[in-house]
PDB file of N, CA and C in Angstrom:
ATOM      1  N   UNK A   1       0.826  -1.191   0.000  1.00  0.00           N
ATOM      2  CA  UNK A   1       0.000   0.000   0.000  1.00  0.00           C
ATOM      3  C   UNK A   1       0.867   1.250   0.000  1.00  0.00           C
ATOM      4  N   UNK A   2       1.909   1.044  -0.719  1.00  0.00           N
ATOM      5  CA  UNK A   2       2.780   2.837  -0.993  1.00  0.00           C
ATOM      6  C   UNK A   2       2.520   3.469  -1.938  1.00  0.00           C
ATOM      7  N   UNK A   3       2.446   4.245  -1.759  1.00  0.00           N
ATOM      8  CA  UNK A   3       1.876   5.551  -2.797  1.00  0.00           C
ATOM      9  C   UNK A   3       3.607   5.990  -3.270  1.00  0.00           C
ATOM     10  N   UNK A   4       3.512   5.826  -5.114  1.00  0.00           N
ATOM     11  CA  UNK A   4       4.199   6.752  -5.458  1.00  0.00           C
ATOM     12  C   UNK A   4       4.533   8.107  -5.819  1.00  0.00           C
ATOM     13  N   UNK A   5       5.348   8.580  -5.212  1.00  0.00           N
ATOM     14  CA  UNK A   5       4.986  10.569  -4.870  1.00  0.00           C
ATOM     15  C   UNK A   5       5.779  10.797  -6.260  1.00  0.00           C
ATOM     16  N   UNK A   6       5.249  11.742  -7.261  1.00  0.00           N
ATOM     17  CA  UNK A   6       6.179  12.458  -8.151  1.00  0.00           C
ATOM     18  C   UNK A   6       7.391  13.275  -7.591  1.00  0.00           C
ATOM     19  N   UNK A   7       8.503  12.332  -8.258  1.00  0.00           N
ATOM     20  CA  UNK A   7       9.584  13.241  -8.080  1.00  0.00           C
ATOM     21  C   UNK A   7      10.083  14.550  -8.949  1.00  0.00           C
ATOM     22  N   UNK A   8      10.202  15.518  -8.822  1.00  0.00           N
ATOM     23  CA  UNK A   8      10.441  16.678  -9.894  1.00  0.00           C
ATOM     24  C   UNK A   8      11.796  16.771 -10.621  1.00  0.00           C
ATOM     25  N   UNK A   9      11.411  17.142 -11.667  1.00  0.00           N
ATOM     26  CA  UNK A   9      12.268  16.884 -12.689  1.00  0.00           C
ATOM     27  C   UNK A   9      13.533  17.576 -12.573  1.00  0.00           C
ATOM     28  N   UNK A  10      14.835  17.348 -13.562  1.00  0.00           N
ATOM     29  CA  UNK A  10      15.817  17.471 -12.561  1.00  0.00           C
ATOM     30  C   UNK A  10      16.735  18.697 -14.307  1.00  0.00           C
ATOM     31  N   UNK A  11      16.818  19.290 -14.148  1.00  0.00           N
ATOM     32  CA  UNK A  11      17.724  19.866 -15.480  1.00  0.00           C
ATOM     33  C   UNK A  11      18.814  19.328 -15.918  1.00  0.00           C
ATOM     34  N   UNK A  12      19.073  19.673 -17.327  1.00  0.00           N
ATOM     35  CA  UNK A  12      20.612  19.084 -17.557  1.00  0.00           C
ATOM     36  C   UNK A  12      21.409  19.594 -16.381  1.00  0.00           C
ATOM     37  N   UNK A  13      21.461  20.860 -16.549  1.00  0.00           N
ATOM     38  CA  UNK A  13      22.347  21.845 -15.510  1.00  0.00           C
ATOM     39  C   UNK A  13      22.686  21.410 -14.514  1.00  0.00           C
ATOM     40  N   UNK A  14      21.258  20.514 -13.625  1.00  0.00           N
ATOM     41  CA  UNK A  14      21.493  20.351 -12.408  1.00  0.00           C
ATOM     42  C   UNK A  14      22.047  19.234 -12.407  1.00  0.00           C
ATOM     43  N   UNK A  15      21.652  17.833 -13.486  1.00  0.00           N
ATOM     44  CA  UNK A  15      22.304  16.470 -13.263  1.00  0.00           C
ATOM     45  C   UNK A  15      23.686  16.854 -13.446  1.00  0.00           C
ATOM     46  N   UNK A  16      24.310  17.855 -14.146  1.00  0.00           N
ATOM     47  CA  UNK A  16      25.724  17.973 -14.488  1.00  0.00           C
ATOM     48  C   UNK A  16      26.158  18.477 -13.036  1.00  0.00           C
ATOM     49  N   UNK A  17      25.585  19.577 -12.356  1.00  0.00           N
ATOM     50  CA  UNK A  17      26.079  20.086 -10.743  1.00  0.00           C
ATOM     51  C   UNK A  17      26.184  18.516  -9.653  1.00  0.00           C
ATOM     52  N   UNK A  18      25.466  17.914 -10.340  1.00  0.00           N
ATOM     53  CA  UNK A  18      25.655  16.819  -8.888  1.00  0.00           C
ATOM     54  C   UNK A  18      26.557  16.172  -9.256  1.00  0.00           C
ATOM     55  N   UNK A  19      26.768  15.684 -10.451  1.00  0.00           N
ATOM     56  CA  UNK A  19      27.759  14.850 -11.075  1.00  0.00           C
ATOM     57  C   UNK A  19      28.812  15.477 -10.418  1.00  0.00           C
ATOM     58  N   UNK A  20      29.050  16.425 -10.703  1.00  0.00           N
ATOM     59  CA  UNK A  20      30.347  17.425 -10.118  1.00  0.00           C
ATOM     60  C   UNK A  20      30.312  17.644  -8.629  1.00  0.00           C
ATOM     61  N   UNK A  21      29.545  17.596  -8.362  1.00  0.00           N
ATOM     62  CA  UNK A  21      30.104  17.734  -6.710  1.00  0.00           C
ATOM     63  C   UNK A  21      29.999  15.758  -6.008  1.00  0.00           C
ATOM     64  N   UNK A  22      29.434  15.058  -6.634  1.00  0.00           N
ATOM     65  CA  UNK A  22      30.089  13.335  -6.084  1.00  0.00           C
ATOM     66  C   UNK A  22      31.336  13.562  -5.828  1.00  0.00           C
ATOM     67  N   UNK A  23      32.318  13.870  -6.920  1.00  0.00           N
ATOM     68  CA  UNK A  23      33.442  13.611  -7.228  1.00  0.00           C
ATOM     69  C   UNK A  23      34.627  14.287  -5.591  1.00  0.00           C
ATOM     70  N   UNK A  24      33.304  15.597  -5.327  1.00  0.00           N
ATOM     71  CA  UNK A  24      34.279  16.711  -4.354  1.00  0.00           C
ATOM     72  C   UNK A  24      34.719  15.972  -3.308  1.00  0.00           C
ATOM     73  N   UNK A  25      36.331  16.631  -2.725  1.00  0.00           N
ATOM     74  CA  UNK A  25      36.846  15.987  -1.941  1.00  0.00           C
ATOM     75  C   UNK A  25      36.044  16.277  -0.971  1.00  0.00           C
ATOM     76  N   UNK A  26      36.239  15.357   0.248  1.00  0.00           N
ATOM     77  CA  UNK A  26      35.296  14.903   1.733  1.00  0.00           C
ATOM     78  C   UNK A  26      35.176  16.560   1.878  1.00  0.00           C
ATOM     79  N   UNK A  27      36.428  16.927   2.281  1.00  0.00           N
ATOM     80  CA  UNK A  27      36.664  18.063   3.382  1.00  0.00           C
ATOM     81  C   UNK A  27      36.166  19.211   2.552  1.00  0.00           C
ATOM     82  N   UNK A  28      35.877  19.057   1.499  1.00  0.00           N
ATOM     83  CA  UNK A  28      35.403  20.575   0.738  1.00  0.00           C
ATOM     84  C   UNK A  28      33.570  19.979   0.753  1.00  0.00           C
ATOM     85  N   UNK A  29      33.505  18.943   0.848  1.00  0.00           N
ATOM     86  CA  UNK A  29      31.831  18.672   1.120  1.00  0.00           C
ATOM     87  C   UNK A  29      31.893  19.502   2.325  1.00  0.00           C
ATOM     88  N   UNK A  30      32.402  19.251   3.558  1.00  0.00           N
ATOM     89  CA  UNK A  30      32.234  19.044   5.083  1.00  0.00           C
ATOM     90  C   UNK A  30      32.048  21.023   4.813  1.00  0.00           C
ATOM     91  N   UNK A  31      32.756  21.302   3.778  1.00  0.00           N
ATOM     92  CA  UNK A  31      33.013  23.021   4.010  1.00  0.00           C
ATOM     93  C   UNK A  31      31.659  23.552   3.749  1.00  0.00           C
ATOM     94  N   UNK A  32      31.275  23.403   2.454  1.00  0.00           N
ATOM     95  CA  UNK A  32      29.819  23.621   1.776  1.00  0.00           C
ATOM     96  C   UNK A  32      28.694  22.954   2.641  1.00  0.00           C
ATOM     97  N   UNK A  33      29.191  22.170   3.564  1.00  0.00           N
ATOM     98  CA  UNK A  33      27.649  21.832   4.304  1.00  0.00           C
ATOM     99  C   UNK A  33      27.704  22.972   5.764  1.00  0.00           C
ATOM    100  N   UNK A  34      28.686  22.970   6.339  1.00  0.00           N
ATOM    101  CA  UNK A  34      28.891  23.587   7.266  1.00  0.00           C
ATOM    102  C   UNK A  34      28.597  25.244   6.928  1.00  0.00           C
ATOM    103  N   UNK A  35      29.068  25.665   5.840  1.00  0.00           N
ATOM    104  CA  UNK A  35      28.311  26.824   5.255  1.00  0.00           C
ATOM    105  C   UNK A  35      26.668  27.117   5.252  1.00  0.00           C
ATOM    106  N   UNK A  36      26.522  26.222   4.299  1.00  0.00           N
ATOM    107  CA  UNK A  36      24.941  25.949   4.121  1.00  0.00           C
ATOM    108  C   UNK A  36      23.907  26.253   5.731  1.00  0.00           C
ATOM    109  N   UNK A  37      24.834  25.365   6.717  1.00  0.00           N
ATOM    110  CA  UNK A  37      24.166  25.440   7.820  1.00  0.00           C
ATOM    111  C   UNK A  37      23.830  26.714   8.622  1.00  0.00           C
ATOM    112  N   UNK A  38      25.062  27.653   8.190  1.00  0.00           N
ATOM    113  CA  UNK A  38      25.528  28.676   8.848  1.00  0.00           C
ATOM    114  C   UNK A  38      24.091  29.881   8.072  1.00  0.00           C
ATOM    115  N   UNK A  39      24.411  29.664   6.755  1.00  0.00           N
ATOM    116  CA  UNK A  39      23.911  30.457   5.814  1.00  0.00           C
ATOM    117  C   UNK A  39      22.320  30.364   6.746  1.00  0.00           C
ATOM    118  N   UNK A  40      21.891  29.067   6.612  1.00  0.00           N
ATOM    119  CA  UNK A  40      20.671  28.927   6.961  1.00  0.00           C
ATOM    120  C   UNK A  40      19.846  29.495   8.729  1.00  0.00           C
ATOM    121  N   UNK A  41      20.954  29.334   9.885  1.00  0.00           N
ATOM    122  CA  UNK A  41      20.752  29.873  10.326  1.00  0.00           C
ATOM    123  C   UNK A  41      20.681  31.467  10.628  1.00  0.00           C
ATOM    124  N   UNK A  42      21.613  32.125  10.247  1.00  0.00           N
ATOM    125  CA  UNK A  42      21.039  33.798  10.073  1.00  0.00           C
ATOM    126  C   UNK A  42      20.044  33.496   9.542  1.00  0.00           C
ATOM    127  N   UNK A  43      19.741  33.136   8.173  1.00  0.00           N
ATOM    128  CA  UNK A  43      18.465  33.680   7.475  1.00  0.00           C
ATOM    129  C   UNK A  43      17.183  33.474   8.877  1.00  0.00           C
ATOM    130  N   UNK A  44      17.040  32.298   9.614  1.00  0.00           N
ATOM    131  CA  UNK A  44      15.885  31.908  10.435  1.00  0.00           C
ATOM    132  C   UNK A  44      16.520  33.033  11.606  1.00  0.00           C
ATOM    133  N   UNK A  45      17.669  33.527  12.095  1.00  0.00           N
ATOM    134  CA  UNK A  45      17.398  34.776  12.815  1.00  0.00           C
ATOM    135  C   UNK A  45      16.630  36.106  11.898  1.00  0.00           C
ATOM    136  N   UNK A  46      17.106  36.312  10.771  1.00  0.00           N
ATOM    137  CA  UNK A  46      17.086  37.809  10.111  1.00  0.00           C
ATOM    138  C   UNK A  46      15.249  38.070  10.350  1.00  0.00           C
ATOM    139  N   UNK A  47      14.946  39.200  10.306  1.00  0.00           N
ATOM    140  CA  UNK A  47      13.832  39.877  11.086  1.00  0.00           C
ATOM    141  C   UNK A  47      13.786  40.914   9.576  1.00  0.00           C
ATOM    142  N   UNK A  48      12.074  41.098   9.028  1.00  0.00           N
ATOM    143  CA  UNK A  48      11.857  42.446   8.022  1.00  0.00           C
ATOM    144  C   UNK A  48      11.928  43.449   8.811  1.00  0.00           C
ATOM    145  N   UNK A  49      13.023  44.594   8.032  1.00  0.00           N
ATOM    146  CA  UNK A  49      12.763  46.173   9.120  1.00  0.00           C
ATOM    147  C   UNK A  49      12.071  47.021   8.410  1.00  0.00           C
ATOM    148  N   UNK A  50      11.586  46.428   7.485  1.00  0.00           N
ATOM    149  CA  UNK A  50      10.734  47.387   6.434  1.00  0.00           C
ATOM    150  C   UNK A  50       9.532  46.759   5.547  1.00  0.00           C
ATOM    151  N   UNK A  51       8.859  47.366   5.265  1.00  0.00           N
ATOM    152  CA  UNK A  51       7.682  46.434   4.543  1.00  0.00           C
ATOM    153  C   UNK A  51       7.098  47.371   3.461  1.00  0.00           C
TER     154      UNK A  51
END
């Protein structure tokens, strides 16, 4: 009884970006995730001062 969910379609562009980052060494993953994380938290602090 599983339901198959549509997965969304993926661009050349993007199958070529993943292809390219498999390949990345560990420690430059570990960099770009640890970024990502960082990135993501400011944004969930940042506050509109204007509207």
């Amino acid at each position: 009884m599983s339901t198959k969910k549509d997965t969304p379609k993926m661009t050349p562009e993007e199958i070529e970006r993943l292809k390219r980052d498999i390949y990345r060494p560990d420690m430059e993953k570990l960099r770009l995730f640890t970024q990502m994380l960082r990135n993501n938290a400011l944004l969930k602090k940042a506050k509109v001062t204007h509207k």
